[in-house]
Protein backbone atom coordinates (compact mmCIF):
# COMPACT_ATOMS: atom_id res chain seq x y z
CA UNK A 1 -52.00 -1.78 25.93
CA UNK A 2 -48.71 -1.64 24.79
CA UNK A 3 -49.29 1.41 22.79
CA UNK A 4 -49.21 3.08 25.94
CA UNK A 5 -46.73 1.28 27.29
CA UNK A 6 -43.53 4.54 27.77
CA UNK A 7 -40.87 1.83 27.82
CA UNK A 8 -42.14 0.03 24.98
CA UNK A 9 -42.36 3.30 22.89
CA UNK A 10 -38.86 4.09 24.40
CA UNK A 11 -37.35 0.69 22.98
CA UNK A 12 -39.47 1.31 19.36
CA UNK A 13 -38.45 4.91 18.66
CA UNK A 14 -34.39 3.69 19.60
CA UNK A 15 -34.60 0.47 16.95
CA UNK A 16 -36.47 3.05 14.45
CA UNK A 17 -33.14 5.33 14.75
CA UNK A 18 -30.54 5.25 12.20
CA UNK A 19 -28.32 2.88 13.82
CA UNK A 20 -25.28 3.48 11.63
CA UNK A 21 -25.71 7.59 11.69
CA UNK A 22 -25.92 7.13 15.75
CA UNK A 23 -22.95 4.68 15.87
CA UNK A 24 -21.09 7.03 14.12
CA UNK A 25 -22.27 10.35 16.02
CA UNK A 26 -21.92 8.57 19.12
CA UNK A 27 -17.88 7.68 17.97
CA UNK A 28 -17.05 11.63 17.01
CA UNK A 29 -18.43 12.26 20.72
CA UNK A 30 -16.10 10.17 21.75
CA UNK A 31 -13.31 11.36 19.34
CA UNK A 32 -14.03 14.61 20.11
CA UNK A 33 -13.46 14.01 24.31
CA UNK A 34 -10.54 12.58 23.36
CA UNK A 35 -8.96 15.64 21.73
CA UNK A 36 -10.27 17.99 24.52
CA UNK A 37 -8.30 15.45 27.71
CA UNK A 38 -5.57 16.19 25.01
CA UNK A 39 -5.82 19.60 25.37
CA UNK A 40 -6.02 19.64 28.45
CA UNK A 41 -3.09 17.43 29.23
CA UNK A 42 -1.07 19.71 27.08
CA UNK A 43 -1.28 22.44 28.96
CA UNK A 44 -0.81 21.22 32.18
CA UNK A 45 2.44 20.53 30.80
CA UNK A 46 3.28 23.25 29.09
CA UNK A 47 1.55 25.88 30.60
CA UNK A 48 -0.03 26.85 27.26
CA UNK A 49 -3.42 26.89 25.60
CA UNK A 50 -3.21 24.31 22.65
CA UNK A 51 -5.86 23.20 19.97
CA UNK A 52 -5.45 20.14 18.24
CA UNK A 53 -6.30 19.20 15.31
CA UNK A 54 -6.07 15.62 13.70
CA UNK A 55 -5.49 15.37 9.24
CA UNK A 56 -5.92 12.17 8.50
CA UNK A 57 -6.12 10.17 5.13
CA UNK A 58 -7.27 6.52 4.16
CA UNK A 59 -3.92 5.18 3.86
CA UNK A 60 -4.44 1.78 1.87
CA UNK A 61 -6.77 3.64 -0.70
CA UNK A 62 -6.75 2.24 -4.37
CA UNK A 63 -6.76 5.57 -5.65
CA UNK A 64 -3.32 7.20 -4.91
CA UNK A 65 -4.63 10.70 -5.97
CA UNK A 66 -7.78 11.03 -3.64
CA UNK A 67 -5.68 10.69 -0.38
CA UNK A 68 -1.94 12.21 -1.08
CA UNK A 69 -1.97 15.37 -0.28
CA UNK A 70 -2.97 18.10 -2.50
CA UNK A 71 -5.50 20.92 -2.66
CA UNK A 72 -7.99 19.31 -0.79
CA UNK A 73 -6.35 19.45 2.09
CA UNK A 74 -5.12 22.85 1.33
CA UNK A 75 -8.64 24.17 1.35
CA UNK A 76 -9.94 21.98 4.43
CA UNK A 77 -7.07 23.05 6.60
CA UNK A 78 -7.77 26.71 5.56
CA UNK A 79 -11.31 26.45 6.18
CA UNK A 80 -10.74 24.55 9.71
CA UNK A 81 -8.27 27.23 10.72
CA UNK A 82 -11.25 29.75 10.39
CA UNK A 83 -13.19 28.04 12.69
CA UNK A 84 -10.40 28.25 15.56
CA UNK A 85 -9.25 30.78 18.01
CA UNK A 86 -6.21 32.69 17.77
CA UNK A 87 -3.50 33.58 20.46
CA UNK A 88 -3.01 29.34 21.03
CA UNK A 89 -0.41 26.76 20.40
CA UNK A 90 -1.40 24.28 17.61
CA UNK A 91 -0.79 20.40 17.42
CA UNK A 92 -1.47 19.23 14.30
CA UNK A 93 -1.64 14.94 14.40
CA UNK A 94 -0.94 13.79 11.11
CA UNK A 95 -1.22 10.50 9.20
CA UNK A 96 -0.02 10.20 5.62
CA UNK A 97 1.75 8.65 3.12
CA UNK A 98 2.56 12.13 1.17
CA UNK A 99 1.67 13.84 -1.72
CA UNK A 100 2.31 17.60 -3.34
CA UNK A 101 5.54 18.79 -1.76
CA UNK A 102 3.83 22.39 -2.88
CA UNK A 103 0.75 21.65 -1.06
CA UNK A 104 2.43 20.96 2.39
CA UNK A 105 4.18 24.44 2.10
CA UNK A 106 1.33 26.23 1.85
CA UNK A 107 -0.68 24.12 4.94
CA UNK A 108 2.49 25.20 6.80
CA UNK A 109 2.09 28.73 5.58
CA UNK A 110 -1.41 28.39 6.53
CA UNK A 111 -0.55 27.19 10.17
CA UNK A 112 2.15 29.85 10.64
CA UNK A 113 -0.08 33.06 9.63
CA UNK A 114 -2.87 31.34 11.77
CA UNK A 115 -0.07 31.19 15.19
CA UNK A 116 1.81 34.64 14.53
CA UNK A 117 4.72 35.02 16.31
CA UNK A 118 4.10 33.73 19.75
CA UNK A 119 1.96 30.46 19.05
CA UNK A 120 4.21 27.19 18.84
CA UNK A 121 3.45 24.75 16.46
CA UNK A 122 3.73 20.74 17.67
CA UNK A 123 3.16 17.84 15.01
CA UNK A 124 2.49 14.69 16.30
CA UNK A 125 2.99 11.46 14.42
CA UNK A 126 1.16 8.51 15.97
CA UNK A 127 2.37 6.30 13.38
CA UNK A 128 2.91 7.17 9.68
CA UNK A 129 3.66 10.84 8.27
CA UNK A 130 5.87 9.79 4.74
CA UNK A 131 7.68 11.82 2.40
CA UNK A 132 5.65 15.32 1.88
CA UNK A 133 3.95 14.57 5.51
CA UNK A 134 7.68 13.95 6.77
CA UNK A 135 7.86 17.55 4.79
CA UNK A 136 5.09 18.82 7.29
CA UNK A 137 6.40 17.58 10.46
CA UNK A 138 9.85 18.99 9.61
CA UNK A 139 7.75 22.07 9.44
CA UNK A 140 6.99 22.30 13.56
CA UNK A 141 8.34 23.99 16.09
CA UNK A 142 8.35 20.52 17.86
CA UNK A 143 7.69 16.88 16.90
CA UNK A 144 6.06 14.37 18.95
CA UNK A 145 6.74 10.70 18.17
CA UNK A 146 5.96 7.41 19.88
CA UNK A 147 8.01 3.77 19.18
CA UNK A 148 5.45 3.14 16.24
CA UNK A 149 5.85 6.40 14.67
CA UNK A 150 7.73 7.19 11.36
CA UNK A 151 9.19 9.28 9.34
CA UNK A 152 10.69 9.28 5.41
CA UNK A 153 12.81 10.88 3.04
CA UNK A 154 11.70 13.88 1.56
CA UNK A 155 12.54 13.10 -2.50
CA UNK A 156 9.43 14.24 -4.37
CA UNK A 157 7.32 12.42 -6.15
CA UNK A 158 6.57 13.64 -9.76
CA UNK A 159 3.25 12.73 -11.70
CA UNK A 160 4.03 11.03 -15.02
CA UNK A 161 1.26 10.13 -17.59
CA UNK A 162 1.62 6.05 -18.65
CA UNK A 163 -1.51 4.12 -20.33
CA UNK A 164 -3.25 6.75 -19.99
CA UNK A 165 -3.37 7.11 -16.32
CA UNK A 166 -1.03 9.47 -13.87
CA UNK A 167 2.01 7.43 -11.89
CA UNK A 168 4.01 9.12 -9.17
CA UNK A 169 7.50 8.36 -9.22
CA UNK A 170 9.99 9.12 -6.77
CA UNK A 171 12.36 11.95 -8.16
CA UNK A 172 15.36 10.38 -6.91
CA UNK A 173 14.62 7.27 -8.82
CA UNK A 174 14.58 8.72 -11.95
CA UNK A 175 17.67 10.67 -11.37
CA UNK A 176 19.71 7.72 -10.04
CA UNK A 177 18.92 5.74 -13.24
CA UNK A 178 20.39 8.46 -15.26
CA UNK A 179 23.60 8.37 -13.69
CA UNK A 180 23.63 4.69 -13.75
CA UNK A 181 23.79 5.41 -17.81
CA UNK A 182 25.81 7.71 -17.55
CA UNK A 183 28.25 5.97 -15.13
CA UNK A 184 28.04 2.48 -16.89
CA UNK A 185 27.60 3.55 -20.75
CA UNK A 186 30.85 3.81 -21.95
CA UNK A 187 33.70 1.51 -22.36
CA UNK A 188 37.10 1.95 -21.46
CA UNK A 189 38.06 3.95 -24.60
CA UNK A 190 35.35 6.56 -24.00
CA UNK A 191 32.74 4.84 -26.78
CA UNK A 192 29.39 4.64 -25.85
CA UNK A 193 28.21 0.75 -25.52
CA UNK A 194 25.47 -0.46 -28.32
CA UNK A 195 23.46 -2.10 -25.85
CA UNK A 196 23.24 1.42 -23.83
CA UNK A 197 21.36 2.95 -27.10
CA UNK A 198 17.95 2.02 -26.74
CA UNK A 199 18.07 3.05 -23.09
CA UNK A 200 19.66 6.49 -23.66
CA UNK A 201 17.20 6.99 -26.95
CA UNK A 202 14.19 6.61 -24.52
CA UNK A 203 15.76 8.12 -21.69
CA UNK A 204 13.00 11.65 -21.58
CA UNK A 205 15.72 14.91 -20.75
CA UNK A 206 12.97 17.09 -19.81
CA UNK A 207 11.50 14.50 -17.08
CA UNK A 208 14.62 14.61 -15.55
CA UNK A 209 14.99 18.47 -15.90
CA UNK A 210 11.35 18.49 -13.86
CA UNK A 211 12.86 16.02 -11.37
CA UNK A 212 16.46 18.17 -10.92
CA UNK A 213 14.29 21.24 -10.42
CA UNK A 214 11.52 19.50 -8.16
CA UNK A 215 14.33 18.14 -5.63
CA UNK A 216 15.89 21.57 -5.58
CA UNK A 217 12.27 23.03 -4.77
CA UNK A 218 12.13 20.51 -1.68
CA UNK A 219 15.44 21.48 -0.32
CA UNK A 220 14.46 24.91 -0.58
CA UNK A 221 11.36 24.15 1.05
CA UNK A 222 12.29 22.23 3.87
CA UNK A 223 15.93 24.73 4.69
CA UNK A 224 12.83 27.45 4.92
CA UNK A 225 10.75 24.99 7.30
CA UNK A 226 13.61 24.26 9.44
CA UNK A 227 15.29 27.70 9.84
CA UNK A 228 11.60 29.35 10.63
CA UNK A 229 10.75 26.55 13.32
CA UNK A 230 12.84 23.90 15.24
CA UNK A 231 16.47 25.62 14.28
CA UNK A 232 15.43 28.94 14.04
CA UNK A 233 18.13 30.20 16.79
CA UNK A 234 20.61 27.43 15.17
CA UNK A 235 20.53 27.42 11.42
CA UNK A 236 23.78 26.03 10.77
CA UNK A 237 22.92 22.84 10.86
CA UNK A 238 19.69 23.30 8.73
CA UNK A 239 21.70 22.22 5.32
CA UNK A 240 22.99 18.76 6.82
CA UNK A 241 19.46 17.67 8.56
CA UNK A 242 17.52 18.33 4.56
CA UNK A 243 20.50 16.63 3.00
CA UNK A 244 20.13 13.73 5.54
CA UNK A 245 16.31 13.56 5.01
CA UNK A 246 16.47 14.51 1.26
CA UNK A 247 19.69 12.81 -0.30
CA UNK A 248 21.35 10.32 2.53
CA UNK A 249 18.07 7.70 3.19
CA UNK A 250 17.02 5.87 0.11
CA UNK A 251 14.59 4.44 -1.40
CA UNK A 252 11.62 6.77 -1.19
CA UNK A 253 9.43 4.23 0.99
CA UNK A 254 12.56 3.76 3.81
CA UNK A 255 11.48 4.24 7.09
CA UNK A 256 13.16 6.54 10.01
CA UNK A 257 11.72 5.55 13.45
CA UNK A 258 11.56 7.89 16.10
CA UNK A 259 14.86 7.35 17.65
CA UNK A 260 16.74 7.90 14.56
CA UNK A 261 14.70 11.36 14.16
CA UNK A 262 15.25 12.51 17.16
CA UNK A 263 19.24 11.65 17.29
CA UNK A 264 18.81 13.69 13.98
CA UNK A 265 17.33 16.61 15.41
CA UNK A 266 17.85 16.87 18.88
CA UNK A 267 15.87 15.83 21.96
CA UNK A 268 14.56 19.58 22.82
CA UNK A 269 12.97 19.58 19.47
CA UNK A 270 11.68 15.53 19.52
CA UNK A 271 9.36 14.20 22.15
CA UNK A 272 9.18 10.72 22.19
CA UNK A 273 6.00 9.61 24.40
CA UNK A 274 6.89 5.52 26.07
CA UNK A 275 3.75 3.34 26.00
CA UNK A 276 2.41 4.07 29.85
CA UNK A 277 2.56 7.88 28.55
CA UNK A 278 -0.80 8.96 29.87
CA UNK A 279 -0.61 11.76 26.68
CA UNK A 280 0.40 8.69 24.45
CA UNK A 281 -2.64 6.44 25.62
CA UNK A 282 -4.74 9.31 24.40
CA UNK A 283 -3.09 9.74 21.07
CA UNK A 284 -2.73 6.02 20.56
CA UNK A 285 -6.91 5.85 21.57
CA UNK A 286 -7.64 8.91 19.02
CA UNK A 287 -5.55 7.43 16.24
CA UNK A 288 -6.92 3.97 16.52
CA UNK A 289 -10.72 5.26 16.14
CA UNK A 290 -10.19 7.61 13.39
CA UNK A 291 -8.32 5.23 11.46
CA UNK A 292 -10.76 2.36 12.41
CA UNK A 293 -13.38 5.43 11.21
CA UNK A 294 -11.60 5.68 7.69
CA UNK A 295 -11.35 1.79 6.90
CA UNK A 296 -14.96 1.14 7.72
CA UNK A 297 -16.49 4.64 6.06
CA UNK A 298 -16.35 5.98 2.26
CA UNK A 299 -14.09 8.49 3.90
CA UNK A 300 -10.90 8.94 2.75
CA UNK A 301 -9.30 11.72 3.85
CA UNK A 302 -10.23 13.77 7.65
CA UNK A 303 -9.55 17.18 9.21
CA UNK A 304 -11.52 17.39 12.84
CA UNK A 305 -11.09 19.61 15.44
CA UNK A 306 -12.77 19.44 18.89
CA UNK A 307 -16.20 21.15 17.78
CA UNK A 308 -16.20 19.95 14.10
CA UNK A 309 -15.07 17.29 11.38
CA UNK A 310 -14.82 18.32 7.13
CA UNK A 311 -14.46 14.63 5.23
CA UNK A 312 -13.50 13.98 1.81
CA UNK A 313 -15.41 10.64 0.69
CA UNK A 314 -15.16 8.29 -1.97
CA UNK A 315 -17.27 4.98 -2.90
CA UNK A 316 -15.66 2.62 -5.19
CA UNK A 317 -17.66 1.24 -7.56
CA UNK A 318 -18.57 -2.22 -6.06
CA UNK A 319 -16.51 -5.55 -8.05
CA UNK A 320 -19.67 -7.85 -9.96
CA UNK A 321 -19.85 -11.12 -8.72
């Protein structure tokens, strides 16, 4: 009897379902409405057609080198930008902690070719875009913060081999202990102090030649960034907003909340969205689910658009009991 029962063979085929692959289908639905009302909200503001997309990474990852960004993201920003129409604005919502200085110039690159010369370019920081993804958003045409949002300085972060594994370490930090040395390791008469000599004997010139030339790279970078978007009819002021970003905040993990960007760069080129926003409700919405997506998923890194999604996962090896 109950073989022919339709509800019963309704309820049965539902509980045979993959529960997790439907649970997570039915949340990029939802992700995926939420970047359309986006859309749409956009350009009932600004008069303009706009497609968002949202590059995300797993931000408490073990493994710094799987989610900083690098060529990865190079290659699934390319391939994304395929997918999309041209002749639109882009908003590109970011969340990272940073990674390749050289990588984010050529995802900017990537953006620009993709917008020509009349598409605007908006990057939207719900909460965290650090050093290289500070890079990026110093990149747009316009930035788009909320109270929780932040920014960071721009120092790069070099790859050094140590125990046979790859450390990043802050440029800046490597330079500043130089001059300490060199500051601090003489005495009055102009002798070098004996307890400087191990110090200086370890002290590795060419490291700091990389670092010297990697911080000049990023001011080069960012002046080009700045001058082609935000103060591209005011470039005098390009030098002092990448010293202020690249030399004047310190250490590399400092944080610059949205007020103190946009008292940097100007409130035509910073929109910061209060709370009852209805734009910031939807950003705030989209950023909690992907992120919620990304702690409870293998994936650790995300570049979605309204009609499609390219992940980069990982599994960690599970701990033995």
């Amino acid at each position: 009897m109950q073989s022919q029962d339709p509800i019963y063979k309704t309820v049965l085929n539902e509980l045979n379902q993959d529960i997790v692959k439907t649970f997570l289908e039915e949340q990029q639905n939802i992700r995926h409405r939420l970047i359309s009302q986006i859309q749409n909200e956009r350009k009932r503001r600004s008069r303009r057609e706009t497609i968002v997309i949202c590059y995300y990474s797993k931000l408490d990852f073990p493994i710094q080198t799987e989610v900083m960004i690098n060529q990865w993201d190079v290659k699934a920003i390319d391939s994304t930008l395929q997918e999309l129409p041209s002749n639109c604005d882009i908003e590109l919502i970011i969340h990272t902690y940073g990674g390749l200085p050289q990588k984010s110039k050529q995802i900017i690159d990537f953006l620009r070719t993709k917008l020509g010369n009349k598409g605007k370019l908006r990057v939207v920081v719900p909460e965290v875009a650090k050093s290289a993804g500070t890079l990026i958003a110093l990149g747009a045409d316009k930035l788009t913060m909320g109270l929780p949002s932040e920014l960071g300085p721009i120092d790069p972060q070099i790859p050094r081999h140590s125990g046979g594994q790859i450390q990043y370490v802050p440029a800046w930090s490597y330079l500043d202990a130089f001059k300490y040395l060199q500051d601090n390791s003489k005495d009055d008469q102009g002798n070098l102090k004996h307890e400087f000599y191990p110090l200086l004997a370890s002290f590795d010139l060419p490291f700091h030649q990389i670092c010297t030339n990697a911080v000049q790279e990023t001011f080069d970078t960012a002046k080009e960034f700045l001058s082609n978007g935000m103060f591209k009819r005011n470039k005098t002021k390009v030098a002092g907003i990448v010293n202020f970003f690249l030399y004047e905040i310190k250490p590399h993990d400092a944080l610059i909340n949205s007020r103190e960007v946009k008292q940097k760069l100007g409130s035509s080129r910073v929109e910061v969205l209060n709370e009852g926003d209805l734009l910031w409700k939807l950003y705030w919405e989209l950023h909690c689910r992907l992120c919620g997506l990304l702690d409870k998923t293998p994936i650790v890194k995300l570049v979605e658009h309204e009609k499609g999604v390219l992940v980069r996962q990982v599994q960690l090896n599970p701990t033995p009991v």
